[in-house]
C-alpha atoms as a PDB file:
ATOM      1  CA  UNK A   1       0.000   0.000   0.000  1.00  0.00           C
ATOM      2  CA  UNK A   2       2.669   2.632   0.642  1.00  0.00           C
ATOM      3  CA  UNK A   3       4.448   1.918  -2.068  1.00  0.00           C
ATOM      4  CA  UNK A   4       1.362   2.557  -4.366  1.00  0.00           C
ATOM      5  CA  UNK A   5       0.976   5.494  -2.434  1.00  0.00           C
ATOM      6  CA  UNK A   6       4.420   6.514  -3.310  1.00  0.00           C
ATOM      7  CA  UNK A   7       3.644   5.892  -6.886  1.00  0.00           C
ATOM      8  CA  UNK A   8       0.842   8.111  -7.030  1.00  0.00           C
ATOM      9  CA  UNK A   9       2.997  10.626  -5.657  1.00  0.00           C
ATOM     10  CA  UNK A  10       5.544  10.440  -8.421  1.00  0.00           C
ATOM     11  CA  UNK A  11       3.401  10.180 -11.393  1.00  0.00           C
ATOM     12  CA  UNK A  12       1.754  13.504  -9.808  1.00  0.00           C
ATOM     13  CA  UNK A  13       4.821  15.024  -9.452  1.00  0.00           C
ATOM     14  CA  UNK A  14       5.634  13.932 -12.992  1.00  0.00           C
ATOM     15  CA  UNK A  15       2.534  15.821 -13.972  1.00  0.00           C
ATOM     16  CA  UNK A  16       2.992  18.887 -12.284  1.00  0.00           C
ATOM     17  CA  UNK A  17       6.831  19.280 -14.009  1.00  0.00           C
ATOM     18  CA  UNK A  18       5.152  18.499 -17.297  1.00  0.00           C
ATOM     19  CA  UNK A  19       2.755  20.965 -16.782  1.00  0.00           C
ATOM     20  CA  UNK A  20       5.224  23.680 -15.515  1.00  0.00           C
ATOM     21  CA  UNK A  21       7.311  22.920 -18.343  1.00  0.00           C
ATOM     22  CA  UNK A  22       4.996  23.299 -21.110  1.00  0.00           C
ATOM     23  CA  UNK A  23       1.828  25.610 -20.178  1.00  0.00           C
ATOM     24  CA  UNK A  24       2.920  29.438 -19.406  1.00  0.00           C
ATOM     25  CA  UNK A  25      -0.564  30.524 -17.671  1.00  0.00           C
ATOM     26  CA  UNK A  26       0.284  27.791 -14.522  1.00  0.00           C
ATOM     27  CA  UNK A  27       3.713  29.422 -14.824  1.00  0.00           C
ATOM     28  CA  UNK A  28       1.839  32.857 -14.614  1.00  0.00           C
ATOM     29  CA  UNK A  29      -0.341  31.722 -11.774  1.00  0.00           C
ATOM     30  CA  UNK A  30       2.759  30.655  -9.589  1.00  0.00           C
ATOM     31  CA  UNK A  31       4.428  33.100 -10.315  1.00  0.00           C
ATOM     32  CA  UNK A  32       1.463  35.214  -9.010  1.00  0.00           C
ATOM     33  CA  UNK A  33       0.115  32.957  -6.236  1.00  0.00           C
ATOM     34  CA  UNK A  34       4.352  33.273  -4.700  1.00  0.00           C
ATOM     35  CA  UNK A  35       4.198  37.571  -4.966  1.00  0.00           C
ATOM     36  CA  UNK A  36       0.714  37.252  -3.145  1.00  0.00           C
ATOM     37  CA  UNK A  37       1.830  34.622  -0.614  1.00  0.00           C
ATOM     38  CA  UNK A  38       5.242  36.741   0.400  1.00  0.00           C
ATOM     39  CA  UNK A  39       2.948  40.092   0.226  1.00  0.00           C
ATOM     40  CA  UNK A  40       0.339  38.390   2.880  1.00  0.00           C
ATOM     41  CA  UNK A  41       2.996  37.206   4.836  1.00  0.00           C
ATOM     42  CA  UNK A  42       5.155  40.339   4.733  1.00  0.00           C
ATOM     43  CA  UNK A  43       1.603  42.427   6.000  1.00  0.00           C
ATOM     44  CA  UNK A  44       1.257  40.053   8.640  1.00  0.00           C
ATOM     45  CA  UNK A  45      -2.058  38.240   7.288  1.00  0.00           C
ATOM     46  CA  UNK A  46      -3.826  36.530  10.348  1.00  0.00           C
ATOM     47  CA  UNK A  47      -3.672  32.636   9.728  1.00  0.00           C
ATOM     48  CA  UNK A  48      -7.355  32.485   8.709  1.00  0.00           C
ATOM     49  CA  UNK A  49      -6.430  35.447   6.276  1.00  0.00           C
ATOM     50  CA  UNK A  50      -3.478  33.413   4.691  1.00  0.00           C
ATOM     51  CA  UNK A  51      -5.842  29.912   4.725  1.00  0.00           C
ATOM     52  CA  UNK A  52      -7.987  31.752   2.049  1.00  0.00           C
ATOM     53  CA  UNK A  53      -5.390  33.163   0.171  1.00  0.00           C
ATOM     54  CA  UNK A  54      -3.968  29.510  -0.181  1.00  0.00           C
ATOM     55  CA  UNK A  55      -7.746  28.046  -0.720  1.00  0.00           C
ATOM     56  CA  UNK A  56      -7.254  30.413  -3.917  1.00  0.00           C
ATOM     57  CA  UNK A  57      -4.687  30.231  -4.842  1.00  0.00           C
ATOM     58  CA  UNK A  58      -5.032  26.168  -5.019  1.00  0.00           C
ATOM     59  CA  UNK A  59      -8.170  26.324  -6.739  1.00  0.00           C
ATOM     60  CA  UNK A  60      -6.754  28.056  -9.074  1.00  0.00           C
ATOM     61  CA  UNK A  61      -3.797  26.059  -9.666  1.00  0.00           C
ATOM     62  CA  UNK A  62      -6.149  22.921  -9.794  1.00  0.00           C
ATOM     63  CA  UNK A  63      -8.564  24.470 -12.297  1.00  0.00           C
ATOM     64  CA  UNK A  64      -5.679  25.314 -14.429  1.00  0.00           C
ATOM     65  CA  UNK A  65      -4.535  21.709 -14.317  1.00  0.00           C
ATOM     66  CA  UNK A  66      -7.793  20.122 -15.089  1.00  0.00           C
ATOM     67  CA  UNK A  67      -7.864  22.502 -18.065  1.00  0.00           C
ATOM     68  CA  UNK A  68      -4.698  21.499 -19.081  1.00  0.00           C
ATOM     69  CA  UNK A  69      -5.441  17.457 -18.823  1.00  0.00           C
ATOM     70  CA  UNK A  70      -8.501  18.166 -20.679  1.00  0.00           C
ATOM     71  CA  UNK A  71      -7.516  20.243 -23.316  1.00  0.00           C
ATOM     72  CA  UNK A  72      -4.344  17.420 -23.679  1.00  0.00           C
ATOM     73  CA  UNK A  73      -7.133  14.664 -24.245  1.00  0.00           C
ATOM     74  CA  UNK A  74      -9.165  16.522 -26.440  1.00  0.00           C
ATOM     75  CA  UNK A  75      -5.888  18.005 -28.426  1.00  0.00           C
ATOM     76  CA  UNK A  76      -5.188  13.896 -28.449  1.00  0.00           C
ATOM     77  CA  UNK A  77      -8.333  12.282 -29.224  1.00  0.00           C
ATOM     78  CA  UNK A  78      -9.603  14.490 -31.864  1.00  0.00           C
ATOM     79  CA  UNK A  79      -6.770  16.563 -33.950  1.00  0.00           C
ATOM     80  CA  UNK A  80      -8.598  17.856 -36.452  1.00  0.00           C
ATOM     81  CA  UNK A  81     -10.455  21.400 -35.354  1.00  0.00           C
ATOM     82  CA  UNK A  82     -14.505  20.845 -34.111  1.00  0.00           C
ATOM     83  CA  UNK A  83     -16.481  23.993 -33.621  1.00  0.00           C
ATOM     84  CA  UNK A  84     -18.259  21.626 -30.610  1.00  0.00           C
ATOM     85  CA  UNK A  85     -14.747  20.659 -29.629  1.00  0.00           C
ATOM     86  CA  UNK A  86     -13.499  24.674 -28.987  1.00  0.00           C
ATOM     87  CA  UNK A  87     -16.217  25.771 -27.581  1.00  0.00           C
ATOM     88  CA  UNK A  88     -15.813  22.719 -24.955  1.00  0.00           C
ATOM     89  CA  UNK A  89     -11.816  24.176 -24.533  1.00  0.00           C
ATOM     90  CA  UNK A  90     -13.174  27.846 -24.140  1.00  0.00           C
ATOM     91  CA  UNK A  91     -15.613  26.694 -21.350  1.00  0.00           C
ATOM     92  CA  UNK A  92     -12.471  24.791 -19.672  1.00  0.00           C
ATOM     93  CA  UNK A  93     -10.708  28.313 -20.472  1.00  0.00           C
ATOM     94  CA  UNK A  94     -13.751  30.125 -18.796  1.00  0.00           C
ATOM     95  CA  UNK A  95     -13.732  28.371 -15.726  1.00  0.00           C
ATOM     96  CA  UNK A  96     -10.150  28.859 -14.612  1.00  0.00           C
ATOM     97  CA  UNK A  97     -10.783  32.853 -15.430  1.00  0.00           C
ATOM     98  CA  UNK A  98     -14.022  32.639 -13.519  1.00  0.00           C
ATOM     99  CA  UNK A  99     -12.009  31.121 -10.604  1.00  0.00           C
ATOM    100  CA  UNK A 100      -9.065  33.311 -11.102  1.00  0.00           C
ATOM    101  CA  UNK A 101     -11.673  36.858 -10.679  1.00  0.00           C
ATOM    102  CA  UNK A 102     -12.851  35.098  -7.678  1.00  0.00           C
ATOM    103  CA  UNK A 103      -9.810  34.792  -6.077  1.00  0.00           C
ATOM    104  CA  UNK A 104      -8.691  38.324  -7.134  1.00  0.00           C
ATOM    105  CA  UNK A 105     -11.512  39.447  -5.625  1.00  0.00           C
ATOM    106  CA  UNK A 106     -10.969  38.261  -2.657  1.00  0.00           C
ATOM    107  CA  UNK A 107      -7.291  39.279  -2.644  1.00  0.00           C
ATOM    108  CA  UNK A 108      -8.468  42.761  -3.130  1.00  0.00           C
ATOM    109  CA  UNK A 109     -10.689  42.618  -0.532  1.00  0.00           C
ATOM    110  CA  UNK A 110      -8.108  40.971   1.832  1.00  0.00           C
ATOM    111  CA  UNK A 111      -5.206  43.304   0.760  1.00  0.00           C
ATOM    112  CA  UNK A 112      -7.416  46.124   0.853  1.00  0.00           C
ATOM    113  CA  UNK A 113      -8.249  45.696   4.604  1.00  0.00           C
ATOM    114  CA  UNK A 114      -4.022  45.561   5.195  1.00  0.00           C
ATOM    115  CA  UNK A 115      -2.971  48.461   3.010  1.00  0.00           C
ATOM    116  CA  UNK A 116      -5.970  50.638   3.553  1.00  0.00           C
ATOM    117  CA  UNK A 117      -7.045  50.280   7.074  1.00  0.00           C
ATOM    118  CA  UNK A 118     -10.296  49.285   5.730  1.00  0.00           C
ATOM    119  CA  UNK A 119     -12.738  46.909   8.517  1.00  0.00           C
END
């Protein structure tokens, strides 16, 4: 058992590099999620403040990878380019941005209370 365990650990980390190496927007989002993380730290975030920064910031991350495995199968499965088969990759696409306002909003609203003074 732990050594499946173990496996599934690999072949997620395996993923993850993949990913890192070949999609720039989860590069983007790191790169973003890190400068958020430091700034929250650096303002002195309260722990539940920092949890939901994290929450986002993983969602976010994990929308952008399910967009990524499904835009891989689809890229796989069906080459050729489907009008029924884009507008499935731009509702993928639409998700992650949906999730990615979200979680800017609720940076703003949680960086706003540090750097403003706001309640």
């Amino acid at each position: 058992m732990i050594r499946r365990t173990l496996a599934s650990f690999r072949h997620a980390g395996r993923g993850l590099r993949w990913a890192l190496a070949s999609q720039p927007n989860l590069r983007v989002h790191l790169s973003a999620a890190l400068v958020v993380l430091v700034a929250a730290i650096f303002l002195g975030f309260t722990a539940v403040e920092l949890s939901l920064l994290v929450l986002c910031v993983a969602a976010v991350i994990a929308a952008e990878l399910f967009n990524t495995a499904l835009e891989v199968l689809i890229d796989h499965a069906w080459p050729q380019r489907h009008p029924i088969i884009g507008r499935a990759k731009d509702v993928s696409a639409a998700a992650v941005l949906l999730l990615a306002i979200g979680a800017a909003v609720v940076g703003l609203l949680l960086f706003g209370r540090h750097l403003f003074h706001l309640a």
